[in-house]
Protein backbone atom coordinates (compact mmCIF):
# COMPACT_ATOMS: atom_id res chain seq x y z
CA UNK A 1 0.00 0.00 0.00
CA UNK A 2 2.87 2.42 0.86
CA UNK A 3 4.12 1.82 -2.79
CA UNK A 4 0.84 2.40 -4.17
CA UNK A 5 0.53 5.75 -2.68
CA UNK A 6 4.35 6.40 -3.83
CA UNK A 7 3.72 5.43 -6.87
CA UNK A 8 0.39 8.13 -7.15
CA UNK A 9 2.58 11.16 -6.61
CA UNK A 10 1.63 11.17 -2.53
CA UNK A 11 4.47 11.74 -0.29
CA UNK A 12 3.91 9.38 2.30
CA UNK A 13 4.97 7.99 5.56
CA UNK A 14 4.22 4.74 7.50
CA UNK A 15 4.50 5.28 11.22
CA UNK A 16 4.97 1.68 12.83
CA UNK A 17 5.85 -0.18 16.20
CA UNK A 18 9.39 -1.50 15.66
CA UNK A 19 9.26 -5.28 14.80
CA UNK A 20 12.23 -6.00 12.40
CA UNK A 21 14.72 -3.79 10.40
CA UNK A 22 13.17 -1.80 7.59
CA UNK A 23 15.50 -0.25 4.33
CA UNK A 24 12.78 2.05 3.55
CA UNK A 25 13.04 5.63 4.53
CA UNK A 26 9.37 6.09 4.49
CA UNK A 27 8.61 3.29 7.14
CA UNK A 28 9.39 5.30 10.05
CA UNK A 29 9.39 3.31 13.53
CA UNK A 30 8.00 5.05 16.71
CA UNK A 31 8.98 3.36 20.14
CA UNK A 32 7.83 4.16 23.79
CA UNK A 33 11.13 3.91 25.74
CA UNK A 34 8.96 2.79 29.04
CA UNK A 35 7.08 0.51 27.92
CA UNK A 36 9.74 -1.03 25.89
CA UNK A 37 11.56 -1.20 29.19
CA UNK A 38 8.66 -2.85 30.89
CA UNK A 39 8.22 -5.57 27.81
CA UNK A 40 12.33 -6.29 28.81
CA UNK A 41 11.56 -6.74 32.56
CA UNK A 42 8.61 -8.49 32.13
CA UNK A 43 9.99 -11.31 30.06
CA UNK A 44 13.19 -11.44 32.84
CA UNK A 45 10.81 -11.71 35.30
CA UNK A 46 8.74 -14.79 33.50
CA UNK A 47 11.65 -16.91 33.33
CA UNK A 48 12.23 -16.61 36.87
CA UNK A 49 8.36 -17.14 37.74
CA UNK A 50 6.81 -18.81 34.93
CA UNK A 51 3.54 -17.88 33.95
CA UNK A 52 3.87 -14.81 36.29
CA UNK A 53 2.30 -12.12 33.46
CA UNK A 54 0.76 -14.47 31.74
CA UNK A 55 -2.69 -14.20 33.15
CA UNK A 56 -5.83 -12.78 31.41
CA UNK A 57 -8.62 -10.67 32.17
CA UNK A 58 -10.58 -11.68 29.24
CA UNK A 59 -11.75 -14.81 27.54
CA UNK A 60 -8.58 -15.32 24.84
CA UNK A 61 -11.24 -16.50 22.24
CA UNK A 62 -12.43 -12.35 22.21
CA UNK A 63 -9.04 -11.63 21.44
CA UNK A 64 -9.01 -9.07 23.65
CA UNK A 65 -5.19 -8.33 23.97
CA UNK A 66 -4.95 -4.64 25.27
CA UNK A 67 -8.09 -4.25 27.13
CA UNK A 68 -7.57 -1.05 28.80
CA UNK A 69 -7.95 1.45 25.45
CA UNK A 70 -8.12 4.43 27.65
CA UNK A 71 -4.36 4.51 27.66
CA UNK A 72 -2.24 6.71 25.24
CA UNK A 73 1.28 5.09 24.17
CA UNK A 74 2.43 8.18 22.34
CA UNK A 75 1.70 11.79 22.00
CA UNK A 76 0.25 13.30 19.35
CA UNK A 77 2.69 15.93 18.03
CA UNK A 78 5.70 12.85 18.58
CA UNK A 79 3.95 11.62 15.57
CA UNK A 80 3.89 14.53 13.69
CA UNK A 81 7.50 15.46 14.50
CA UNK A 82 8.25 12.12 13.11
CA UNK A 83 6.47 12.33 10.21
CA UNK A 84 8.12 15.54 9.57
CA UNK A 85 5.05 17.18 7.83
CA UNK A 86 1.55 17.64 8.48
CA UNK A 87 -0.60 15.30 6.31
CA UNK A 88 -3.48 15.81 4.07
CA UNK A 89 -5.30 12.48 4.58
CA UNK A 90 -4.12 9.94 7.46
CA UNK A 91 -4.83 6.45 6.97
CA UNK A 92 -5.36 4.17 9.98
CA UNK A 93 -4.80 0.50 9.72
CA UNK A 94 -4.05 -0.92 13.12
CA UNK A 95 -4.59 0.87 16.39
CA UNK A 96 -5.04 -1.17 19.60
CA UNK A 97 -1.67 -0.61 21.92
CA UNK A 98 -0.09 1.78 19.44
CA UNK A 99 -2.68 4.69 18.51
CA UNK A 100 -5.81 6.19 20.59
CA UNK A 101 -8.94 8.13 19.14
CA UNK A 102 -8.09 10.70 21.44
CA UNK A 103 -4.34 10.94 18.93
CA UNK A 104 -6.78 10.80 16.26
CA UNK A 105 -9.13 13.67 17.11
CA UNK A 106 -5.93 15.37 18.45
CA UNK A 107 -4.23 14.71 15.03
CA UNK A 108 -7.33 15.94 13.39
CA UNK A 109 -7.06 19.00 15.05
CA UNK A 110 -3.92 20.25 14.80
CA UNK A 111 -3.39 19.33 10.65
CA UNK A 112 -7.60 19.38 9.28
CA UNK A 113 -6.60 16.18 7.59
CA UNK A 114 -8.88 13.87 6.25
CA UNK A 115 -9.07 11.07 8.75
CA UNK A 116 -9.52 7.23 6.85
CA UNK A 117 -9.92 4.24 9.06
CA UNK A 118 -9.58 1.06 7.75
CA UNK A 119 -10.19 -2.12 10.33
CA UNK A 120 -7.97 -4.87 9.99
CA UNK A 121 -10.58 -6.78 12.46
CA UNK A 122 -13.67 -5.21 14.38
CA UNK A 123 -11.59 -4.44 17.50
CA UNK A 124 -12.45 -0.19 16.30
CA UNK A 125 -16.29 -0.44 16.77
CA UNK A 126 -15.97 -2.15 20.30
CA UNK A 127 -15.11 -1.90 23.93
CA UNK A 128 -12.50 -3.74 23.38
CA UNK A 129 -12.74 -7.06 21.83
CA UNK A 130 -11.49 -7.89 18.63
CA UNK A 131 -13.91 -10.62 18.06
CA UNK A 132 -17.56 -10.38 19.47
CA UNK A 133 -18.88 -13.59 18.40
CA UNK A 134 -22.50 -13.83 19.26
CA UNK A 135 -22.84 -10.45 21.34
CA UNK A 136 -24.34 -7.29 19.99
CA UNK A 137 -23.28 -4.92 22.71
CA UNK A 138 -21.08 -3.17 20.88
CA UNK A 139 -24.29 -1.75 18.68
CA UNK A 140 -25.55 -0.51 22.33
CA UNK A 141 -22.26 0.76 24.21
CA UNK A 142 -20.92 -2.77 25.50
CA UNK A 143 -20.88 -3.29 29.15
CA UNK A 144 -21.64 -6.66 30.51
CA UNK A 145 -18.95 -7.52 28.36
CA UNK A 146 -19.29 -11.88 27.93
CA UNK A 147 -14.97 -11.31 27.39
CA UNK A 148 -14.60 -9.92 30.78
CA UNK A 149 -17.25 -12.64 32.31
CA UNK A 150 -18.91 -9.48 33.90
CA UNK A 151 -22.63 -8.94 35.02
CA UNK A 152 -21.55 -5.37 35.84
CA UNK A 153 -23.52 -2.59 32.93
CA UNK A 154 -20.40 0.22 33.43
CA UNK A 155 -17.70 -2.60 33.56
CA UNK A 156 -13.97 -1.65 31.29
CA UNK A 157 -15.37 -2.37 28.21
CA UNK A 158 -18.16 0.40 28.80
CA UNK A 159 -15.52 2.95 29.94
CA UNK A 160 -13.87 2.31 26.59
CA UNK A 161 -16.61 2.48 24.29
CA UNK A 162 -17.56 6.14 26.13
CA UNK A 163 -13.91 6.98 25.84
CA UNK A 164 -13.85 6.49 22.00
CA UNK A 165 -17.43 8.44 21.37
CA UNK A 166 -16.15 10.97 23.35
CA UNK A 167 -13.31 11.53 20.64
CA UNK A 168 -15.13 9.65 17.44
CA UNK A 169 -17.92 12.53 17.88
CA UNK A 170 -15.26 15.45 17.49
CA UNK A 171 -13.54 13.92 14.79
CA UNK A 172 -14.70 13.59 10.97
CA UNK A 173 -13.81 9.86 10.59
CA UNK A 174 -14.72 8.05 7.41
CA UNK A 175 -14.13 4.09 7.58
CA UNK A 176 -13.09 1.95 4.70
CA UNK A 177 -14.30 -2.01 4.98
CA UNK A 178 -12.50 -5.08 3.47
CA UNK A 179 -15.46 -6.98 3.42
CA UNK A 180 -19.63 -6.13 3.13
CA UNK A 181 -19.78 -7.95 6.78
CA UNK A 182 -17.43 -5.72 8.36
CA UNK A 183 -19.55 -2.65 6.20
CA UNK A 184 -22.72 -3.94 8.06
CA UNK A 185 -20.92 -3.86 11.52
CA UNK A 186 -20.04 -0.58 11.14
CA UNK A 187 -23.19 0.42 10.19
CA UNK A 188 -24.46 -1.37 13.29
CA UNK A 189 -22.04 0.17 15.89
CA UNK A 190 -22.64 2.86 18.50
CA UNK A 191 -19.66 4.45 17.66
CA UNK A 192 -19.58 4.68 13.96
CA UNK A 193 -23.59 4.02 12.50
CA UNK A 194 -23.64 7.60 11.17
CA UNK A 195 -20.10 7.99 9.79
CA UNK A 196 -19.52 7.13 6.05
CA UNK A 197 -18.06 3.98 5.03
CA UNK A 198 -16.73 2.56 1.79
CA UNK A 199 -16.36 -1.04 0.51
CA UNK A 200 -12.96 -1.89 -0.68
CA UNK A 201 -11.07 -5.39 -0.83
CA UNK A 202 -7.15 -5.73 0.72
CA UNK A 203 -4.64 -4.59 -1.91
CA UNK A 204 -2.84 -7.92 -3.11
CA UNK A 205 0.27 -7.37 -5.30
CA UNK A 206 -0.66 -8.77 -8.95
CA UNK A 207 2.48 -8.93 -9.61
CA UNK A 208 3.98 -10.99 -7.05
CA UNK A 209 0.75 -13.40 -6.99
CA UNK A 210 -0.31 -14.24 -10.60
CA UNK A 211 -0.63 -17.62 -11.94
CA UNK A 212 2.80 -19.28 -13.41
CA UNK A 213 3.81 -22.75 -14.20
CA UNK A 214 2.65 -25.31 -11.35
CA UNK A 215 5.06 -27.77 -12.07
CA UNK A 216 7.58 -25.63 -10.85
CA UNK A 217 5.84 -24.67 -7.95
CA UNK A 218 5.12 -28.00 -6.50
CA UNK A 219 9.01 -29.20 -7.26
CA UNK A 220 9.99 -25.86 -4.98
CA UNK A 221 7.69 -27.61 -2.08
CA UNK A 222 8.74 -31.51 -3.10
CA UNK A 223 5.33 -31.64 -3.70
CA UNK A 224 3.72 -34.83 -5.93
CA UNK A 225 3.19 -33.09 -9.32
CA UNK A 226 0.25 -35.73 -10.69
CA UNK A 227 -2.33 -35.50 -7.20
CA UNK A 228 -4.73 -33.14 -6.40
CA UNK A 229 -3.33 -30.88 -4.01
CA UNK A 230 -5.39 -29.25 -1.25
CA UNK A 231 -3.28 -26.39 0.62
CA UNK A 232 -4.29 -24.70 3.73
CA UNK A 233 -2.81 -22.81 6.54
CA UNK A 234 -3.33 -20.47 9.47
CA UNK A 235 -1.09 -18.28 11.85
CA UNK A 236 -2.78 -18.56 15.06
CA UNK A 237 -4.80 -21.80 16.54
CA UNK A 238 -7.88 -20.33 18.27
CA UNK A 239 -11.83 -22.13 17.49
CA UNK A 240 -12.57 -19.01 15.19
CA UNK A 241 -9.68 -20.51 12.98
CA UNK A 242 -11.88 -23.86 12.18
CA UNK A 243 -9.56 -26.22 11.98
CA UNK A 244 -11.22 -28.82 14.21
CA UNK A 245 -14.01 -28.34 11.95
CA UNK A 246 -11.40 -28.54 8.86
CA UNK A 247 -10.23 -31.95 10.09
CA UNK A 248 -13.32 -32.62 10.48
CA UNK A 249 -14.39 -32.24 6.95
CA UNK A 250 -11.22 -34.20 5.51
CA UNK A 251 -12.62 -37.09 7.90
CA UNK A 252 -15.98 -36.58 6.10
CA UNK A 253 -14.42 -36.22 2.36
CA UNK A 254 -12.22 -39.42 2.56
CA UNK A 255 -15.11 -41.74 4.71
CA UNK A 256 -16.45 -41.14 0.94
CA UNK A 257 -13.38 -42.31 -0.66
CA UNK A 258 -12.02 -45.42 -2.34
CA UNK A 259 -8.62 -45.62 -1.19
CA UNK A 260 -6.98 -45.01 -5.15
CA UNK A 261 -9.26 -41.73 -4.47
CA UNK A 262 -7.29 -41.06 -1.08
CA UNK A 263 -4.19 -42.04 -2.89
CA UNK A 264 -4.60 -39.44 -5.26
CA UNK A 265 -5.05 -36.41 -2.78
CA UNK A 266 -2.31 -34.68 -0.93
CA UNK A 267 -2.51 -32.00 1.97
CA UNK A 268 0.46 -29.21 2.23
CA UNK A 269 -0.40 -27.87 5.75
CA UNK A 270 1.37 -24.20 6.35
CA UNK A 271 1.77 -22.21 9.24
CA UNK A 272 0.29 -22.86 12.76
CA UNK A 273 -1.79 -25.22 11.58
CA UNK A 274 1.14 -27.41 11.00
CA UNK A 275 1.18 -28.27 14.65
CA UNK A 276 -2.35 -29.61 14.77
CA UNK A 277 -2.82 -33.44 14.93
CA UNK A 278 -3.95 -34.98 11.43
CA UNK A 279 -2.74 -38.29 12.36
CA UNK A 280 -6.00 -39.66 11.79
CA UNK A 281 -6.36 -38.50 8.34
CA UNK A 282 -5.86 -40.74 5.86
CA UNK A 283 -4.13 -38.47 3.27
CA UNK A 284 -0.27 -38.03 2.64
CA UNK A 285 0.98 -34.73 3.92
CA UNK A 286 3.25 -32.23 3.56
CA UNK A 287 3.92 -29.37 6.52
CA UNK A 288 5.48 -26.38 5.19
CA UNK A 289 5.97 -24.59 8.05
CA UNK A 290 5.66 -20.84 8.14
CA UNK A 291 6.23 -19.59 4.88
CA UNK A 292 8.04 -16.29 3.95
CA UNK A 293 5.52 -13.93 2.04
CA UNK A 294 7.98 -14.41 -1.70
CA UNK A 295 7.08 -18.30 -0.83
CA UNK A 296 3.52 -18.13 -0.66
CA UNK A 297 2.63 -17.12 -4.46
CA UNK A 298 3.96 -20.10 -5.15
CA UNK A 299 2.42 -22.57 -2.36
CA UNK A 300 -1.12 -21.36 -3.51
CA UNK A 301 -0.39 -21.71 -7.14
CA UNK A 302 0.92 -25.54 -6.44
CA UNK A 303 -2.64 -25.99 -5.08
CA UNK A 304 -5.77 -27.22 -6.73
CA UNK A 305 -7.21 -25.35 -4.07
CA UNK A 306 -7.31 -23.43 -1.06
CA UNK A 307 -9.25 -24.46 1.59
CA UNK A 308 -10.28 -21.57 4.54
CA UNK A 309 -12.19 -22.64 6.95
CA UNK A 310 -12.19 -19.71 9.54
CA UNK A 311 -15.93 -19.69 11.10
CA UNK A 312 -14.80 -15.79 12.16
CA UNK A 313 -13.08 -13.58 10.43
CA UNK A 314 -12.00 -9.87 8.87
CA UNK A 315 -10.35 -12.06 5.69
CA UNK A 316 -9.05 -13.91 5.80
CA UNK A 317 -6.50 -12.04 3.59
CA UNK A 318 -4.99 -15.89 2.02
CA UNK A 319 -8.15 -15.76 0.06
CA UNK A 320 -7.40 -12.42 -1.49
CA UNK A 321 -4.21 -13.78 -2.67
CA UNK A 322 -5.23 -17.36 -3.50
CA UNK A 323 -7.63 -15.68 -5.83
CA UNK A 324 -4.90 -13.48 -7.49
CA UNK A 325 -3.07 -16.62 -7.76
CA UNK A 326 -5.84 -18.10 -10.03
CA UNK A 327 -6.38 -20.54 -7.34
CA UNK A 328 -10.27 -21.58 -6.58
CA UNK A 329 -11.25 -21.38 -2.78
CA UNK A 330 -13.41 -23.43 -0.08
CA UNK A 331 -14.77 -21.41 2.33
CA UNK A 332 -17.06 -21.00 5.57
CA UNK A 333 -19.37 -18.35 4.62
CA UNK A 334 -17.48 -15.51 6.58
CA UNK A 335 -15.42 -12.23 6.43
CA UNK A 336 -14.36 -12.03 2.94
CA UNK A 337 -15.23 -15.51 1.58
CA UNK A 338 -19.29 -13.86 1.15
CA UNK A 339 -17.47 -11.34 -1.44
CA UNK A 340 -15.27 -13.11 -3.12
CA UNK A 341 -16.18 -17.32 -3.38
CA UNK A 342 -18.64 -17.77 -5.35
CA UNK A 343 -20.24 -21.43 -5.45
CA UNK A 344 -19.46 -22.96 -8.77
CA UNK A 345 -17.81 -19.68 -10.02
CA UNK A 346 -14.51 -19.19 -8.24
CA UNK A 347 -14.79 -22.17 -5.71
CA UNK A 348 -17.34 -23.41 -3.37
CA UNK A 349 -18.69 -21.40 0.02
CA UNK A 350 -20.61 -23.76 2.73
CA UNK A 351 -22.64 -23.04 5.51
CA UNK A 352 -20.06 -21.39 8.20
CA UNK A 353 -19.18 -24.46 10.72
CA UNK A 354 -21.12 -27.14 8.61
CA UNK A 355 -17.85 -29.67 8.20
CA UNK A 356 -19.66 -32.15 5.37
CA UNK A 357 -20.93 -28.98 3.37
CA UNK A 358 -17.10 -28.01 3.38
CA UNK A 359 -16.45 -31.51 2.68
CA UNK A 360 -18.84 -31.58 -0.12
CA UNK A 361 -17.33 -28.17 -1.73
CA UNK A 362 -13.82 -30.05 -1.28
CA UNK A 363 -15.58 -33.02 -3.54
CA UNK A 364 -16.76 -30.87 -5.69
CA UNK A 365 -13.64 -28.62 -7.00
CA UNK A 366 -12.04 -32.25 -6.61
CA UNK A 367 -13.88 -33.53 -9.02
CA UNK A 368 -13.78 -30.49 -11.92
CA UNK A 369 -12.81 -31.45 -15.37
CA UNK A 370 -9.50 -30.11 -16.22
CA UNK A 371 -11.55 -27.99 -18.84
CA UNK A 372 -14.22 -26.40 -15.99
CA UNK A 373 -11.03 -26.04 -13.36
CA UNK A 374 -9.33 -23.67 -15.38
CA UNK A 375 -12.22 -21.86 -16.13
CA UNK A 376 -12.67 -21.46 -12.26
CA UNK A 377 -9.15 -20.23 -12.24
CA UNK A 378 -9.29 -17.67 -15.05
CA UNK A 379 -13.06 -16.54 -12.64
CA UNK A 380 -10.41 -16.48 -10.00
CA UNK A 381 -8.08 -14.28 -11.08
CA UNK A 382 -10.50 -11.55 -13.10
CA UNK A 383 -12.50 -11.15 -10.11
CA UNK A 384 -9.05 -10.30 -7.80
CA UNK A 385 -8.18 -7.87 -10.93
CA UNK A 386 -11.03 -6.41 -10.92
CA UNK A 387 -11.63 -5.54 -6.87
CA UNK A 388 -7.74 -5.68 -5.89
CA UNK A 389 -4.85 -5.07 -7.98
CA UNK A 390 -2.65 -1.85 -7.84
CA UNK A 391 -4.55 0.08 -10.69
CA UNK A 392 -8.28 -0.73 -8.89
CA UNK A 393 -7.13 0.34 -5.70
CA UNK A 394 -5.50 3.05 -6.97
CA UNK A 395 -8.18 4.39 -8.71
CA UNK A 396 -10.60 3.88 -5.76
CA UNK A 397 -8.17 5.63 -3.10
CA UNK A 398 -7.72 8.35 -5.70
CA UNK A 399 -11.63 8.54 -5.42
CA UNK A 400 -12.28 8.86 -2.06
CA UNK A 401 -9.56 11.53 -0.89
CA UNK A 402 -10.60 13.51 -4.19
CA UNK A 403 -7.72 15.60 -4.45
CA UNK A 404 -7.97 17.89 -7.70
């Protein structure tokens, strides 16, 4: 994204919590010296006591990771000084232990710029939570927050909600969504039903993911090149990730199965997901571990498919790419799988958490003639063309801040 804005005539900066080296002038990383400090003594301090900071307030399923969002980790004009300019339009991608609404409204304030958030997960619109599940408070003002256990109406995640309205209600916010469901949230919220929001897919690079020769792409994983080749993966383990019901499904397809059928299909497992137990599944395997982001064009174009079965989600943002990649998906019907997997179009999308409706969409691109597969593909990749390469999202950014 910082490239596409580069590349549009914007000068632009991307203010980020340090993580790993960066040879880009324009990535500019923005550290609190304290709580740094704290991170340092805190991880000492577990090795002597084990588990000592490890405790939760809230339910880890909620990811809800920095509960307190009252708290401000940097000051506002730090960020400008580090920018080294004051902006036209700021875009906001990920805030939660890094930026406040009250920097926003402050940032708002001091530079009039036109203030773009885009949510990376629904943690934005609620009192804290990342994922809400079931509950609807967050359309009310939270409190009795089922993360926090709490019977109590003014509990922490109440006091964050008011703390964001409070700031959201001085500020001119407009919010960008990657999906229609996470459109229909905002449009739900207390914080943000009246504020305007646009639709707009995750950027994927149509360069670096574009369909190429498989061949070569299953010798660079020692993958079989004559089986069908199912590929899925995941970065994090919790039950909104689906893979019990994913293992479940694979239990389902090959209970259906002659075993020349189960001969002929091979899993490459990537990610966290590589340290789930499939011993029970009947089908040869491959665990690719995490893969660096230059290796993953080439894992999903190895595939036959992609297989996502998150039952909660923003994305997740492999289906973007395995799209770009020409690469037909099966899906849950979540996050971005209701945009973009279309049953008998560019894959197959079952009910969310049914495992034999995945199975039967895994049977069913399975079984595609080699003529109707690539015809999937080719539905694959004009679709990702159409809602995410660089010149889409370049015209639709170019749109919305409407600069003459």
């Amino acid at each position: 994204m910082l490239n596409l804005f580069r590349k549009s005539g914007f000068n632009t900066k991307l203010i980020v919590k340090p993580r790993d080296n960066y040879n880009d002038k324009d990535i500019i990383p923005i550290q609190n010296l304290f709580e740094s400090f704290a991170e340092r003594v805190k991880s000492q301090l577990n090795k002597i006591i084990p588990g000592l900071f490890n405790k939760r307030i809230a339910d880890f399923e909620y990811s809800a990771h920095e509960f307190d969002e009252t708290k401000t980790y940097f000051s506002s004009s730090r960020f400008l000084k580090k920018i080294g300019f004051n902006p036209d339009v700021i875009l906001v991608l990920f805030m939660p232990a890094f930026l406040s609404f009250k920097n926003l409204y402050e940032l708002y304030s001091i530079t009039g710029a036109k203030i773009l958030l885009y949510p990376m997960d629904f943690a934005p619109m609620t009192g804290g939570c990342h994922w809400m599940w079931d509950c609807k408070r967050y359309e009310t003002g939270c409190g009795l927050c089922p993360a926090l256990n709490s019977m109590d109406l003014y509990d922490l995640s109440y006091k964050n909600i008011q703390f964001k309205k409070k700031y959201i209600d001085k500020t001119d916010i407009e919010l960008i969504a990657a999906t229609t469901k996470t459109m229909q949230i905002i449009s739900q919220s207390y914080l943000f039903k009246s504020h305007k929001v646009h639709f707009n897919p995750l950027i994927i690079d149509n360069k670096s993911f574009q369909p190429s020769d498989k061949k070569v792409a299953r010798k660079k994983f020692n993958l079989p090149t004559e089986k069908k080749i199912i590929f899925f993966g995941a970065v994090s383990h919790g039950k909104r990730k689906g893979l019990k019901e994913l293992t479940e499904a694979l239990k389902h397809l090959s209970s259906q199965m002659t075993e020349e059928q189960i001969n002929g299909i091979h899993l490459c497992i990537a990610g966290i997901a590589s340290n789930a137990d499939y011993s029970n599944l009947p089908f040869q395997k491959t665990f690719a571990g995490y893969l660096k982001h230059n290796d993953l064009p080439d894992a999903l174009i190895a595939a036959d498919l992609l297989v996502s079965p998150s039952i909660l989600d923003a994305g997740p943002m492999m289906i973007n790419q395995a799209m770009m990649c020409g690469t037909p998906v099966v899906a849950f019907s979540t996050g971005v799988a209701l945009d973009l997997v279309i049953t008998g179009k560019t894959g197959y999308r079952a009910k969310c958490g049914d495992s034999k409706d995945l199975a039967i969409g895994l049977s069913y691109i399975l079984d595609l003639s080699e003529n109707h597969l690539k015809i999937m593909k080719d539905n694959c990749r004009s679709l990702a063309l159409e809602l995410m390469s660089k010149d889409s999202q370049s015209k639709f950014f170019s749109t919305i801040i409407n600069f003459k």
